[in-house]
C-alpha atoms as a PDB file:
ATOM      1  CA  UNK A   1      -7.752   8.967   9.473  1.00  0.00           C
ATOM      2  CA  UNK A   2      -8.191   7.885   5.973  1.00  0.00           C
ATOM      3  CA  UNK A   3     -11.156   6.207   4.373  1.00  0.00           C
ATOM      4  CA  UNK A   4     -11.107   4.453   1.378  1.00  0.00           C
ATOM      5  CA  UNK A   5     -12.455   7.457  -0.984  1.00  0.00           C
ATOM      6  CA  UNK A   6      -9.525   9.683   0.003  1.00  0.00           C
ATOM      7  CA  UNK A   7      -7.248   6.301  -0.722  1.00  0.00           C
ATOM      8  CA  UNK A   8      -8.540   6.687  -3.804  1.00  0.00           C
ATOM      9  CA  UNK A   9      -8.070  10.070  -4.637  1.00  0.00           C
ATOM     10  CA  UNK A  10      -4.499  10.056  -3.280  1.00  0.00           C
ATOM     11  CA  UNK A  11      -3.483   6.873  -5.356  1.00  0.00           C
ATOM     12  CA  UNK A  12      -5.056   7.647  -8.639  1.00  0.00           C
ATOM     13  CA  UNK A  13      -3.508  11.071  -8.428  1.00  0.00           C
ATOM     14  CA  UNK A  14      -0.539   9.682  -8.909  1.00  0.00           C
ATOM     15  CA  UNK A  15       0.167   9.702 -13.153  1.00  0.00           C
ATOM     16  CA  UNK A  16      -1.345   6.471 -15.003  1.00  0.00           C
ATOM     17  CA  UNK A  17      -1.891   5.037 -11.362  1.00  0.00           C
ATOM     18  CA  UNK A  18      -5.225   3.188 -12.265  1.00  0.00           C
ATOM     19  CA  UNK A  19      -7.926   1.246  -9.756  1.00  0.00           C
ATOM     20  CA  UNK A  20      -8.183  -2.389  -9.980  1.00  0.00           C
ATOM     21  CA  UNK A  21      -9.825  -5.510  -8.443  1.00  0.00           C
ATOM     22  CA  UNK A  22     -10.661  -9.440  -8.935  1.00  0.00           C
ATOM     23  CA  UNK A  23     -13.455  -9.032  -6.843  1.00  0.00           C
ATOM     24  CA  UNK A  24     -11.814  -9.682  -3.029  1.00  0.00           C
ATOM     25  CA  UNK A  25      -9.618  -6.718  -3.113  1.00  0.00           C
ATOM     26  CA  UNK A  26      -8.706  -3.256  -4.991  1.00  0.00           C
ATOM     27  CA  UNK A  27      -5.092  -2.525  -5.888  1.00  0.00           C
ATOM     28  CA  UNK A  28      -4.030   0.372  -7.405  1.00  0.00           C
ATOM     29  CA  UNK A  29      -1.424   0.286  -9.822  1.00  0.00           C
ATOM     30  CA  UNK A  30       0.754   1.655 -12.589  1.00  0.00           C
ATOM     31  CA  UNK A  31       2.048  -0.150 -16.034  1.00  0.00           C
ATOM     32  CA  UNK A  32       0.870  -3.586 -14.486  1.00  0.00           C
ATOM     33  CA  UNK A  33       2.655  -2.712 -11.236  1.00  0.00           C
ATOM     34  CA  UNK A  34       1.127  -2.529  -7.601  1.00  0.00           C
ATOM     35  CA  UNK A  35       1.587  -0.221  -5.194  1.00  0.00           C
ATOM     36  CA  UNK A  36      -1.184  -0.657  -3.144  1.00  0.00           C
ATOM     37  CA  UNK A  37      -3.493  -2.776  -2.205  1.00  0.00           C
ATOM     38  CA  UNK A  38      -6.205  -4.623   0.061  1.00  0.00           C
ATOM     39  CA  UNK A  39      -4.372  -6.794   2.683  1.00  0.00           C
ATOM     40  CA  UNK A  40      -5.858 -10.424   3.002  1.00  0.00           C
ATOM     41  CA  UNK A  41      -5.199 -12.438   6.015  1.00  0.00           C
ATOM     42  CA  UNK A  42      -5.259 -15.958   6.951  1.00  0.00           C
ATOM     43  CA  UNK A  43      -7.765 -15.870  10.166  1.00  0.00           C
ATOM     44  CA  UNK A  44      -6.673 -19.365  11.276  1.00  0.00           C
ATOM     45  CA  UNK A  45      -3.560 -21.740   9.514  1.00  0.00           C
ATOM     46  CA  UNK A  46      -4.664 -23.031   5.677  1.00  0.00           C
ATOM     47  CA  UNK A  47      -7.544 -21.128   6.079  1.00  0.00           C
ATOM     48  CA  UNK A  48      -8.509 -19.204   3.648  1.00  0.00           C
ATOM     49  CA  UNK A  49      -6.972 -15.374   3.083  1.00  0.00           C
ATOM     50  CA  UNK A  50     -10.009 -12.687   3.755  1.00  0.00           C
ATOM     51  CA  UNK A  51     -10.257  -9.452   3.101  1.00  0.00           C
ATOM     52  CA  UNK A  52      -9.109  -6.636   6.113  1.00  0.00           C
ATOM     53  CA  UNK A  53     -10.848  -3.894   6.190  1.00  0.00           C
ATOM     54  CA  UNK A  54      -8.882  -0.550   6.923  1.00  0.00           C
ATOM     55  CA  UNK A  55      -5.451  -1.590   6.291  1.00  0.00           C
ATOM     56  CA  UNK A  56      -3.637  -1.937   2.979  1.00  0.00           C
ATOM     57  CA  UNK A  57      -0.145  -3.231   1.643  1.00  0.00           C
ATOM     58  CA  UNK A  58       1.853   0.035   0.095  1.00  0.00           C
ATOM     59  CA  UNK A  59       4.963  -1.324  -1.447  1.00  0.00           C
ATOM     60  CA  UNK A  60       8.002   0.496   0.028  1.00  0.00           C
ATOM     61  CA  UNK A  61      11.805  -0.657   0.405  1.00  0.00           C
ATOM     62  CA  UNK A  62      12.814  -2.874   2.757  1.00  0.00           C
ATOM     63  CA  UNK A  63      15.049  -0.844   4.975  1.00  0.00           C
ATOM     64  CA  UNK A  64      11.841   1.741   5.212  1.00  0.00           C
ATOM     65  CA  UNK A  65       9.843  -0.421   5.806  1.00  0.00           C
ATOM     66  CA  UNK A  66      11.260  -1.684   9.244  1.00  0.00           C
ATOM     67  CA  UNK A  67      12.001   1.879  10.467  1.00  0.00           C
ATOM     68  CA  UNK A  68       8.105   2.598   9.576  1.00  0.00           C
ATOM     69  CA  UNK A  69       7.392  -0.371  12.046  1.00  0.00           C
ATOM     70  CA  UNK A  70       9.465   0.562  15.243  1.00  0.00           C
ATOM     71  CA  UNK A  71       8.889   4.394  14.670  1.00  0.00           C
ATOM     72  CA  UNK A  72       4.572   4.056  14.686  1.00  0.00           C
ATOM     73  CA  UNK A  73       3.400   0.859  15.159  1.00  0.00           C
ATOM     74  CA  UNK A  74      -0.261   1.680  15.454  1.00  0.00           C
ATOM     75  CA  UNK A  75       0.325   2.701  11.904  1.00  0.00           C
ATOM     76  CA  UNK A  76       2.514   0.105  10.510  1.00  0.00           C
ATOM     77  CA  UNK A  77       3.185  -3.372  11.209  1.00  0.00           C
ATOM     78  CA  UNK A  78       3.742  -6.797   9.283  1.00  0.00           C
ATOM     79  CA  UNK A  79       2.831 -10.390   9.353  1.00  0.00           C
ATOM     80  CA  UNK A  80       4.092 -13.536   8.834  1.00  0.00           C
ATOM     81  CA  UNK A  81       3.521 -13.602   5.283  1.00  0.00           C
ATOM     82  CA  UNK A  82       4.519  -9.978   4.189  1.00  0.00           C
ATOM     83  CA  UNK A  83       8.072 -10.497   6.476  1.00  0.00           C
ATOM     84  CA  UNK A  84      11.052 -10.013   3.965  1.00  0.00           C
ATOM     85  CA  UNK A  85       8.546  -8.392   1.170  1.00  0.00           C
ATOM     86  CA  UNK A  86       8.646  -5.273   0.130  1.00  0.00           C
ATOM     87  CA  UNK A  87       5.420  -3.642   1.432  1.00  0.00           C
ATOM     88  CA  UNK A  88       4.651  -2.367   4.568  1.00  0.00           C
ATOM     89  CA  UNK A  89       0.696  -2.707   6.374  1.00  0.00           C
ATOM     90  CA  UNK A  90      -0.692   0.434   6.791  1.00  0.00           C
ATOM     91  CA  UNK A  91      -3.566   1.324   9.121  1.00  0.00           C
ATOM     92  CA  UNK A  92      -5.972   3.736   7.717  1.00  0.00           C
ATOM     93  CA  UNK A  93      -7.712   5.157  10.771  1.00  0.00           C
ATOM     94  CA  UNK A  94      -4.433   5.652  12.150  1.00  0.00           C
ATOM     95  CA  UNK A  95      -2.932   7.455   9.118  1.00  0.00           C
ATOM     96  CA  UNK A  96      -3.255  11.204   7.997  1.00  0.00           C
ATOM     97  CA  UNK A  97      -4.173  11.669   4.531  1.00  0.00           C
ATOM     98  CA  UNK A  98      -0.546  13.664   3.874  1.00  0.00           C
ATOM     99  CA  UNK A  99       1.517  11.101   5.355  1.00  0.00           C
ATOM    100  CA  UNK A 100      -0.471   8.519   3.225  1.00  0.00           C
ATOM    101  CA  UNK A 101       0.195  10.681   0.119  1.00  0.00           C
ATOM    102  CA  UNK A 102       3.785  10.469   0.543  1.00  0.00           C
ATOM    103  CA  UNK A 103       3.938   6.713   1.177  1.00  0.00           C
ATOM    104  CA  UNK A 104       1.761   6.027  -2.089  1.00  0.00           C
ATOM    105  CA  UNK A 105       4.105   8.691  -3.929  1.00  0.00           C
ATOM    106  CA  UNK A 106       7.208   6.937  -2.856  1.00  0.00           C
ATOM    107  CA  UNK A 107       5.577   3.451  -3.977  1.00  0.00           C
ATOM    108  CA  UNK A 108       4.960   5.180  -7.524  1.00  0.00           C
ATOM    109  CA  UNK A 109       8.412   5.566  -8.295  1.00  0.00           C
ATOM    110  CA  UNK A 110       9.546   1.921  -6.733  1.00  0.00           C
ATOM    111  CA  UNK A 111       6.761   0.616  -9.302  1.00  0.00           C
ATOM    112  CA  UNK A 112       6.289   3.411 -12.036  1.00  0.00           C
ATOM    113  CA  UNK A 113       8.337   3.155 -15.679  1.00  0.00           C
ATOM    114  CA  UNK A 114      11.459   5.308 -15.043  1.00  0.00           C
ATOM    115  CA  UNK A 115      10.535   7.142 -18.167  1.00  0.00           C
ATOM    116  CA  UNK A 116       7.107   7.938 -16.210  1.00  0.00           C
ATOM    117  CA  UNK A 117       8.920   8.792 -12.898  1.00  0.00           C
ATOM    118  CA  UNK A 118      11.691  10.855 -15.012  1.00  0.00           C
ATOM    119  CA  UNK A 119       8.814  12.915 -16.816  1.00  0.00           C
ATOM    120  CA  UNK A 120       6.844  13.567 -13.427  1.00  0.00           C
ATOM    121  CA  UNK A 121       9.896  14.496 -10.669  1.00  0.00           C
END
């Protein structure tokens, strides 16, 4: 299980990752770029998007993302608007904090400057 002070620490370990928000939601992100983030979902049609809290959007690759889905979906899963995005919905309480790490370090270099992911292998 993670909580959101150990999503923290995980995603602003990452180099130049910083914390953001606009008030609904934190995202963290490097040079401008997410790679995580709060996941807002519509609770009925043209309603408005709300905050969920204890899942987040990590940006991944399309490809991993579908094999995250059908290999542990009380981890991962997707919705109606995230299908065909890259970014997979991540459960916290059902994640370890290692497998987390790697996720968020995977999203770094999707997102990250490849000078920045070149000087950090």
């Amino acid at each position: 299980m993670v909580d959101d002070e150990t999503l923290r620490a995980l995603a602003t370990a990452l180099p130049e990752v910083i914390q953001a928000s606009n008030g609904q939601q934190v995202a963290y992100e490097v040079a401008g770029k997410g790679l995580a983030w709060g996941y807002l979902a519509r609770p009925a049609p043209k309603a408005r998007r709300v905050l969920v809290p204890g899942v987040i959007a990590v940006r991944c690759r399309i490809e991993t993302k579908q094999m995250l889905i059908e290999a542990a979906p009380e981890r991962f899963f997707d919705d109606d608007h995230y299908r065909g995005y890259p970014a997979v919905l991540v459960r916290l309480a059902a994640i370890e904090a290692d497998e987390l790490a790697g996720l968020l370090r995977t999203a770094w270099t999707i997102v990250a400057p490849k000078s920045l992911v070149k000087a950090h292998p």
